[in-house]
C-alpha atoms as a PDB file:
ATOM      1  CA  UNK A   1     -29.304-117.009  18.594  1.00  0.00           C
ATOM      2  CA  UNK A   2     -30.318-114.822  21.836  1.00  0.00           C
ATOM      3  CA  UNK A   3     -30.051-116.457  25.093  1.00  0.00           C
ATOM      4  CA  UNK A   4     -33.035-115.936  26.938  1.00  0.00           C
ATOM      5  CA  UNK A   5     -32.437-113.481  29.653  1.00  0.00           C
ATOM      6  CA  UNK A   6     -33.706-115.002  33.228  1.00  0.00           C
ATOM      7  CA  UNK A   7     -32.735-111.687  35.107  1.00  0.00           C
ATOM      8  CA  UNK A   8     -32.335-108.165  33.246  1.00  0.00           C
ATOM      9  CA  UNK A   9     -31.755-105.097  35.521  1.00  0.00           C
ATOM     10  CA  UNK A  10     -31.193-101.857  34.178  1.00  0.00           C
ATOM     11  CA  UNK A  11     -30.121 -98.755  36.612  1.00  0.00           C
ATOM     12  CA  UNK A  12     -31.959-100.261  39.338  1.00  0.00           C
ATOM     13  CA  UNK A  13     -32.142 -98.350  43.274  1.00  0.00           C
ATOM     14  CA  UNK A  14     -33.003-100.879  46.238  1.00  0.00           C
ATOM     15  CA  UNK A  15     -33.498 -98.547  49.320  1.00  0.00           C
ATOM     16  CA  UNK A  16     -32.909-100.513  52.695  1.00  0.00           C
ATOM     17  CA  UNK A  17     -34.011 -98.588  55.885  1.00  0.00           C
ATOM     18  CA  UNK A  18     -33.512 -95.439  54.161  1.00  0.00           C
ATOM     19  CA  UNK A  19     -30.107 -96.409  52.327  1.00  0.00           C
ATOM     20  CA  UNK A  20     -29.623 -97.254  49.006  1.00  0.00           C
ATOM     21  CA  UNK A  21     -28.260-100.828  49.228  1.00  0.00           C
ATOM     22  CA  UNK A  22     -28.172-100.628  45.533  1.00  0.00           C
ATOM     23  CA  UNK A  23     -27.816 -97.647  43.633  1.00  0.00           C
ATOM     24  CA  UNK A  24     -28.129 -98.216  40.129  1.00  0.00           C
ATOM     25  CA  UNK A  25     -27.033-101.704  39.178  1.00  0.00           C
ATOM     26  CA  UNK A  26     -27.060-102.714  35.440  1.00  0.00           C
ATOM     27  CA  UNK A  27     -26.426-106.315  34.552  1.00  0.00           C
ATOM     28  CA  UNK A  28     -28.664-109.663  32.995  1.00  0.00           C
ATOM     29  CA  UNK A  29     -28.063-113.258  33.349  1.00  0.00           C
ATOM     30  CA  UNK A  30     -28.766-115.752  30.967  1.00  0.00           C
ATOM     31  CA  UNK A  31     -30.769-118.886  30.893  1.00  0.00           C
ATOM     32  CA  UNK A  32     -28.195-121.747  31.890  1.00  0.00           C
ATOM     33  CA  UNK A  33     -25.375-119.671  33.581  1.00  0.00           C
ATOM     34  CA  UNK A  34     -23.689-119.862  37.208  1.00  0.00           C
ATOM     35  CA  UNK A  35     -22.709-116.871  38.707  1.00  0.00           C
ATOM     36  CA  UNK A  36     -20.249-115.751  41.258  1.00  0.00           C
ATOM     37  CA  UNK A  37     -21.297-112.996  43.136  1.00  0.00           C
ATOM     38  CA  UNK A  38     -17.791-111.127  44.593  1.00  0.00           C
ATOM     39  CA  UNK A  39     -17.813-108.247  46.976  1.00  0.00           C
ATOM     40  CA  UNK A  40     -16.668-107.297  50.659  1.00  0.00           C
ATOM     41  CA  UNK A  41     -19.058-107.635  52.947  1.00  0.00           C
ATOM     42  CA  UNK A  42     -22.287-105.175  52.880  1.00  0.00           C
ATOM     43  CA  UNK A  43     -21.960-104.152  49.358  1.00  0.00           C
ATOM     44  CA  UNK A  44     -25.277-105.408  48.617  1.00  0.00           C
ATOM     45  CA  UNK A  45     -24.723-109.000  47.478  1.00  0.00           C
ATOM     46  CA  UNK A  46     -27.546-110.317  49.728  1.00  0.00           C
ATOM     47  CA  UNK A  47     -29.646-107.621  48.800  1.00  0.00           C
ATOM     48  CA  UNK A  48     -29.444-108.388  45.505  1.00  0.00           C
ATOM     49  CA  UNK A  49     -29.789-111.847  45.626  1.00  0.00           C
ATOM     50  CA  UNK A  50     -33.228-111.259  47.857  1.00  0.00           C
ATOM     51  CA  UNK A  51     -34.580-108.262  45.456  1.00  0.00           C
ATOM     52  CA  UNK A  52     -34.073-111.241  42.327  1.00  0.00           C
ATOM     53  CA  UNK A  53     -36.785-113.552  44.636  1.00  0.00           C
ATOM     54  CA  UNK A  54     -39.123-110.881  44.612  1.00  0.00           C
ATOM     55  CA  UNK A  55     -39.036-109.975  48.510  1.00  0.00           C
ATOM     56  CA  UNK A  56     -37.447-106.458  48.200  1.00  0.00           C
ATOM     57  CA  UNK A  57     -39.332-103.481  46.231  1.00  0.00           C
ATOM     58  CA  UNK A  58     -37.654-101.532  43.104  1.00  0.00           C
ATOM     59  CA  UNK A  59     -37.359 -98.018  43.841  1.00  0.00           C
ATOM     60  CA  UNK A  60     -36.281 -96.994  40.756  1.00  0.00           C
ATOM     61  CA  UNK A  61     -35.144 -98.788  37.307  1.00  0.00           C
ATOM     62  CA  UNK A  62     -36.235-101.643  35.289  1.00  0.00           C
ATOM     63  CA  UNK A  63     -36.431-105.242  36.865  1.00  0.00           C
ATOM     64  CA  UNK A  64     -37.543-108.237  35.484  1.00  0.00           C
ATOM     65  CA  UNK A  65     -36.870-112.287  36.445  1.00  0.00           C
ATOM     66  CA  UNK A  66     -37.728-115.113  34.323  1.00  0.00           C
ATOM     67  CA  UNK A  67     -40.366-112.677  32.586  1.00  0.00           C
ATOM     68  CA  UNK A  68     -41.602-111.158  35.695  1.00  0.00           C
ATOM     69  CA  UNK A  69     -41.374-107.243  36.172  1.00  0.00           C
ATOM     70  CA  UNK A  70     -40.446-106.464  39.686  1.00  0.00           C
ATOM     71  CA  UNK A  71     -41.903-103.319  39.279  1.00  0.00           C
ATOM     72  CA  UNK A  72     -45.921-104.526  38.952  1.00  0.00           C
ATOM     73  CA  UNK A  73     -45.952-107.969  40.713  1.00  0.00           C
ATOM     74  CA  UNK A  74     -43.034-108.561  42.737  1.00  0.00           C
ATOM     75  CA  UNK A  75     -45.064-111.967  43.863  1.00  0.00           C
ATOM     76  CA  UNK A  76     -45.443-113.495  40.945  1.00  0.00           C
ATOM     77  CA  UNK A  77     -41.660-114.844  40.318  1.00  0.00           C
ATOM     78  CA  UNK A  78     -41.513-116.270  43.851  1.00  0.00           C
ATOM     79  CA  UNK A  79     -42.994-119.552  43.148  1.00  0.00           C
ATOM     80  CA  UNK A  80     -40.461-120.174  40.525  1.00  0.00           C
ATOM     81  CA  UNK A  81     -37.337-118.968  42.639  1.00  0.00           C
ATOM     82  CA  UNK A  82     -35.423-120.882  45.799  1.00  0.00           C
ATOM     83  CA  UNK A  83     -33.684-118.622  47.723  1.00  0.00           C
ATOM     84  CA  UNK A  84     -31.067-120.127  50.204  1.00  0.00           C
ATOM     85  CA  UNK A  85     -29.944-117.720  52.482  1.00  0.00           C
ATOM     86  CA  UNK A  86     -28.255-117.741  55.964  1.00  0.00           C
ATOM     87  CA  UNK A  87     -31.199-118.807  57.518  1.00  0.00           C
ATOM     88  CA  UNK A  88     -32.014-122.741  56.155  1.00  0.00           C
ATOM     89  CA  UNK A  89     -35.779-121.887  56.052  1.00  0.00           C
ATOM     90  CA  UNK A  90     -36.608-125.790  57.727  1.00  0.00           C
ATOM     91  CA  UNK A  91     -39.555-126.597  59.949  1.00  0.00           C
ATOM     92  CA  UNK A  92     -37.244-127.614  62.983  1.00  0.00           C
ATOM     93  CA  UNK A  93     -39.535-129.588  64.530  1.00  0.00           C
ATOM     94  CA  UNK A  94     -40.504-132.354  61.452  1.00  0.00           C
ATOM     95  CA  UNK A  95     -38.091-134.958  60.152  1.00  0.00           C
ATOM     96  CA  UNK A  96     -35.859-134.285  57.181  1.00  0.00           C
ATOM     97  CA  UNK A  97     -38.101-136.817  54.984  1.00  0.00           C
ATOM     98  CA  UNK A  98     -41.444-134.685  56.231  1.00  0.00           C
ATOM     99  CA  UNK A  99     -39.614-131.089  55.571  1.00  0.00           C
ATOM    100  CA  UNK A 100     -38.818-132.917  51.521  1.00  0.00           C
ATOM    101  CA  UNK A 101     -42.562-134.271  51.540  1.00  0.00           C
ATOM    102  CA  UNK A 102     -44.102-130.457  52.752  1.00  0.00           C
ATOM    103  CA  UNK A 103     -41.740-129.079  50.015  1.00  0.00           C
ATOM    104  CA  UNK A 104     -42.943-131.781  47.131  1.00  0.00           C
ATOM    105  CA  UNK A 105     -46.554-131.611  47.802  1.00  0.00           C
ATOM    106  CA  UNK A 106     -46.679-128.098  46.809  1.00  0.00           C
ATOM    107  CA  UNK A 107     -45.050-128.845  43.905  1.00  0.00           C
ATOM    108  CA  UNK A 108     -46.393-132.141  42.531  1.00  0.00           C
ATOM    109  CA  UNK A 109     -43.351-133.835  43.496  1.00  0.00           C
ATOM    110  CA  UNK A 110     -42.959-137.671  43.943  1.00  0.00           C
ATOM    111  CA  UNK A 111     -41.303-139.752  46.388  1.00  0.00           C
ATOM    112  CA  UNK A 112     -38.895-140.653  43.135  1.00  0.00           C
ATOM    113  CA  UNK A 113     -38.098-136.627  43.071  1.00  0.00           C
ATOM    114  CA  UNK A 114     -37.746-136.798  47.043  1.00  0.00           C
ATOM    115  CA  UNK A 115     -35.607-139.426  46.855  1.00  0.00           C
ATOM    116  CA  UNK A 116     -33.401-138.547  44.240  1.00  0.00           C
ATOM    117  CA  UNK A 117     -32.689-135.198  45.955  1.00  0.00           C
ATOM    118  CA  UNK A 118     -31.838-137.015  49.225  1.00  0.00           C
ATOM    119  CA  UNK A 119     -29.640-138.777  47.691  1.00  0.00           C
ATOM    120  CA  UNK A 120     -27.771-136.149  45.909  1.00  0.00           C
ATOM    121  CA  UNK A 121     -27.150-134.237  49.669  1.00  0.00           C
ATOM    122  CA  UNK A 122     -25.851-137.859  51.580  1.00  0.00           C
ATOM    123  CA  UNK A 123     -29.272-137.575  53.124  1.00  0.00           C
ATOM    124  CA  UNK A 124     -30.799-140.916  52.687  1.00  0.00           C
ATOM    125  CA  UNK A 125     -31.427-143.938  55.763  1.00  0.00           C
ATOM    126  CA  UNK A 126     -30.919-143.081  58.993  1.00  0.00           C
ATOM    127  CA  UNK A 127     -30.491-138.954  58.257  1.00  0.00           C
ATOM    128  CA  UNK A 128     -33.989-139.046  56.885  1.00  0.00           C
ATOM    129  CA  UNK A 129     -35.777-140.049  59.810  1.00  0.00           C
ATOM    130  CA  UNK A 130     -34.204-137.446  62.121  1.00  0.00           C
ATOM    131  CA  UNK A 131     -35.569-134.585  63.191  1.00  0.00           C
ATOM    132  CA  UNK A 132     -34.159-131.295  61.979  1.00  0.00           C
ATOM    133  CA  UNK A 133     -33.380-129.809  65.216  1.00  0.00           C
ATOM    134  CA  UNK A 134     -31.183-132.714  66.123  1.00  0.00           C
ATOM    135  CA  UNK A 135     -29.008-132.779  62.520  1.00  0.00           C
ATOM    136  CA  UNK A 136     -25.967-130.597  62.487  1.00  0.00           C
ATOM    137  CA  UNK A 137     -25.127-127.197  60.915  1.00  0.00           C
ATOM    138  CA  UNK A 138     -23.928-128.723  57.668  1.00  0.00           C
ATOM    139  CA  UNK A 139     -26.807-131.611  57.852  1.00  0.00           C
ATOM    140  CA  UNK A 140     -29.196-128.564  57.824  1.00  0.00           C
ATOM    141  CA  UNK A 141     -27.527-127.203  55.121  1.00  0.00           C
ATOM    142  CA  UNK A 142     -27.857-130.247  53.036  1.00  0.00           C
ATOM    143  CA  UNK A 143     -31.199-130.572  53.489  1.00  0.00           C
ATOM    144  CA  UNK A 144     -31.920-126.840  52.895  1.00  0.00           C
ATOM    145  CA  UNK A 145     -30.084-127.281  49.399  1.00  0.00           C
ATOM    146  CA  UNK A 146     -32.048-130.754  48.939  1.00  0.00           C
ATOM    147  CA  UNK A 147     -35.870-128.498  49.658  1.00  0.00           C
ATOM    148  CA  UNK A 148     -34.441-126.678  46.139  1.00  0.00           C
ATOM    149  CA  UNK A 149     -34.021-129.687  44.187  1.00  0.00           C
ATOM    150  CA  UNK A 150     -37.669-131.378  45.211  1.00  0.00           C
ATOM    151  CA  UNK A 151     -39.274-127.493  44.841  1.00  0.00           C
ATOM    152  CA  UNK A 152     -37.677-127.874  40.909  1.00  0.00           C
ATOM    153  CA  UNK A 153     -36.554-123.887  40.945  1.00  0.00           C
ATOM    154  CA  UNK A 154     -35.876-122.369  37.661  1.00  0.00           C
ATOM    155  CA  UNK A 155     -33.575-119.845  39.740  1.00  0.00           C
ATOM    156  CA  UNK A 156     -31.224-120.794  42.499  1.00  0.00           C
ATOM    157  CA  UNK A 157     -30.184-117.787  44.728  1.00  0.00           C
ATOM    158  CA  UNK A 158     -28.114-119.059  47.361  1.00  0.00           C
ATOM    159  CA  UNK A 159     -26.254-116.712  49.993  1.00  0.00           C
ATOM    160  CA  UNK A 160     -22.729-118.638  50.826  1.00  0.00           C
ATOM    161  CA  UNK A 161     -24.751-122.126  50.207  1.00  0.00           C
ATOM    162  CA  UNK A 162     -20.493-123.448  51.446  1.00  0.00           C
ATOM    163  CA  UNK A 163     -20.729-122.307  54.896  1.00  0.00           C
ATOM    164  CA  UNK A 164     -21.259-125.269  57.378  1.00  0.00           C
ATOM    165  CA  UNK A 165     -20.532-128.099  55.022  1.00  0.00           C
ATOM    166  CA  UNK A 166     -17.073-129.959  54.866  1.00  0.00           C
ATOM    167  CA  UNK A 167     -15.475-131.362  52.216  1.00  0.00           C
ATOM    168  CA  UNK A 168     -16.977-133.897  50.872  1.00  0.00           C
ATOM    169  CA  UNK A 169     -20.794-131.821  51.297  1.00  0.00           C
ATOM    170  CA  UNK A 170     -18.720-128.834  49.603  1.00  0.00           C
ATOM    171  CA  UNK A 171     -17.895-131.515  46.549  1.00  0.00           C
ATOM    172  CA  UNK A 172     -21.306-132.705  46.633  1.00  0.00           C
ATOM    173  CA  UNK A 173     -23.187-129.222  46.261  1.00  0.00           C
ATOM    174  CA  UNK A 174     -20.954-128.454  43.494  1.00  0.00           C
ATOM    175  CA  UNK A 175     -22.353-131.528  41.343  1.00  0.00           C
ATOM    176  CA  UNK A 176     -25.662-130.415  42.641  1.00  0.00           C
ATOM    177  CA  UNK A 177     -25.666-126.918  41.095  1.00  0.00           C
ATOM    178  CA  UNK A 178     -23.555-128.258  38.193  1.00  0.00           C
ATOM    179  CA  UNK A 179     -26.738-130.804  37.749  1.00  0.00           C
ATOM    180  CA  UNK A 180     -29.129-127.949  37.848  1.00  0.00           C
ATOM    181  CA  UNK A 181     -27.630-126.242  35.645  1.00  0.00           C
ATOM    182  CA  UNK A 182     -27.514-128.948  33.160  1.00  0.00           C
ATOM    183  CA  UNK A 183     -31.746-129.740  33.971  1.00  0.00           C
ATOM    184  CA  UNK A 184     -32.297-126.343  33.182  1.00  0.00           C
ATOM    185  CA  UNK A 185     -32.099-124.578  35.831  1.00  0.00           C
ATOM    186  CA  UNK A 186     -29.714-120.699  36.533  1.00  0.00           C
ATOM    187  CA  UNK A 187     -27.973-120.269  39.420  1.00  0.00           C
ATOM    188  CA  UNK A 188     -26.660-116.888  41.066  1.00  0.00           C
ATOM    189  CA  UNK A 189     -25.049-116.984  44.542  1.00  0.00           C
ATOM    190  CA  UNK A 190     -22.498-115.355  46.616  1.00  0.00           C
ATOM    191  CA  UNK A 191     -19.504-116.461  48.150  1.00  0.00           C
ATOM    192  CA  UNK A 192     -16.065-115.329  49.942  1.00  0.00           C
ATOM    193  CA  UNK A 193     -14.661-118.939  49.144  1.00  0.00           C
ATOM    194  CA  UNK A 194     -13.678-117.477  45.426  1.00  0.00           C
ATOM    195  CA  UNK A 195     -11.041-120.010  44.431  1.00  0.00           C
ATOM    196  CA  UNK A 196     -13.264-122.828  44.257  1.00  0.00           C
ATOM    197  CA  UNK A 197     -16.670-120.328  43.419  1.00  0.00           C
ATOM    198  CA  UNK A 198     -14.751-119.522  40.388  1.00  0.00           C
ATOM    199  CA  UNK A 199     -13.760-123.188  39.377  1.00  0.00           C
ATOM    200  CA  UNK A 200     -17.639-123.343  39.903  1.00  0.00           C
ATOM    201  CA  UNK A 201     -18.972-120.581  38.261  1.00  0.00           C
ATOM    202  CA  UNK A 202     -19.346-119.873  34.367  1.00  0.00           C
ATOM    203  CA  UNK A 203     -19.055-115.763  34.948  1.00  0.00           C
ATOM    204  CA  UNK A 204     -18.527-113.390  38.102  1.00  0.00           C
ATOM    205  CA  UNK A 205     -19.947-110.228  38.580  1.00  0.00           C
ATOM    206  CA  UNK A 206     -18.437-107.765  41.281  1.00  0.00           C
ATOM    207  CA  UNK A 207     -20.902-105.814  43.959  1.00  0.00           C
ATOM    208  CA  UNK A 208     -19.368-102.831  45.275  1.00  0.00           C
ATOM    209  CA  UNK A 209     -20.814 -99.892  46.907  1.00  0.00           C
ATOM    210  CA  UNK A 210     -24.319-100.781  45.348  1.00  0.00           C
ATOM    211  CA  UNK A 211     -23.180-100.868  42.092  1.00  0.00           C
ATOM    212  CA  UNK A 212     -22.561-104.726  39.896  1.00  0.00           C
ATOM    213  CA  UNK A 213     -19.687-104.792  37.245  1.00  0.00           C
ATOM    214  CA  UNK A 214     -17.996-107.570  35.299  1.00  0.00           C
ATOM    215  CA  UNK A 215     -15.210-108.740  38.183  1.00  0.00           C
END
């Protein structure tokens, strides 16, 4: 049997302020699999990973993600995607509990759901109370990667989702996409650590010059 295919590109051009970020990049994913994005810096990974969340426009090729073709409706997949990049996309000013509680009513999440994803990140008791602003680089983190789990994403895009944490939040967000995974859920992100985003990953695909390849 045919695994369904959450993201099929075939020969597909991003331009970027004028450049062609990707130039013709063939490759699908399949329902259920984690992958390893490899590639030096500025060979398109982010691109990629933001043109799969529908915020980047096909030039030319065939596109689609979980069904949708990026070439017609770019919006329509981006209610089904989370996309974790550099930024942590939080409202600084509200509590980590009231970020999870924006994120879950827009869902139909519950406070079990919020909970349950609290707990996954070490975010529970006195951490949910506090306001954003004050938590630390890997706090934010967690609770960035925590927003995904309440907001139930089919597809996880997640731009070096390691940076900021330490060991123990590195261990932790490694059962977290594992967990996904298992619930259902794909996963596609990018990451220099490779020894342990290979342990991680079921399959690795290498970006290079605009172009994706089996690494």
């Amino acid at each position: 049997m045919t695994s369904e295919k959450v993201v099929d590109f075939n020969e597909v051009v991003i331009v970027y302020d004028n450049f062609p970020a990707i130039a013709g990049a063939t490759f699908c994913v399949n329902a259920g699999e984690i992958i390893l994005l490899q590639g030096p810096n500025g060979a398109g990974k982010t691109t990629l990973l933001r043109a799969c969340a529908g915020l980047l426009p096909i030039a030319r090729g065939d596109a689609s993600v979980l069904g949708c073709d990026l070439r017609s409706d770019r919006s329509a997949v981006r209610s089904r995607v989370g996309l974790l990049g550099h930024a942590n996309g939080l409202f600084q000013d509200l509590t980590v509990l009231e970020n999870m509680s924006f994120w879950s009513r827009l869902v139909g999440a519950n406070k079990t759901d919020i909970d349950q994803a609290m707990d996954a990140m070490g975010l529970s008791g006195r951490l949910s109370e506090t306001p954003v602003a004050k938590l630390s680089a890997g706090q934010r983190r967690r609770c960035a990667l925590a927003s995904l789990i309440v907001r139930r994403a089919q597809l996880w895009l997640l731009d070096e989702p390691h940076a900021g944490l330490d060991a123990q939040g590195r261990d932790e967000l490694d059962a977290t996409l594992r967990a996904a995974r298992d619930a259902g859920a794909t996963v596609i992100f990018a990451s220099h650590e490779i020894e342990r985003a290979r342990a991680l990953a079921t399959r690795s695909l290498l970006v290079t010059a605009g172009t994706v390849k089996t690494a």
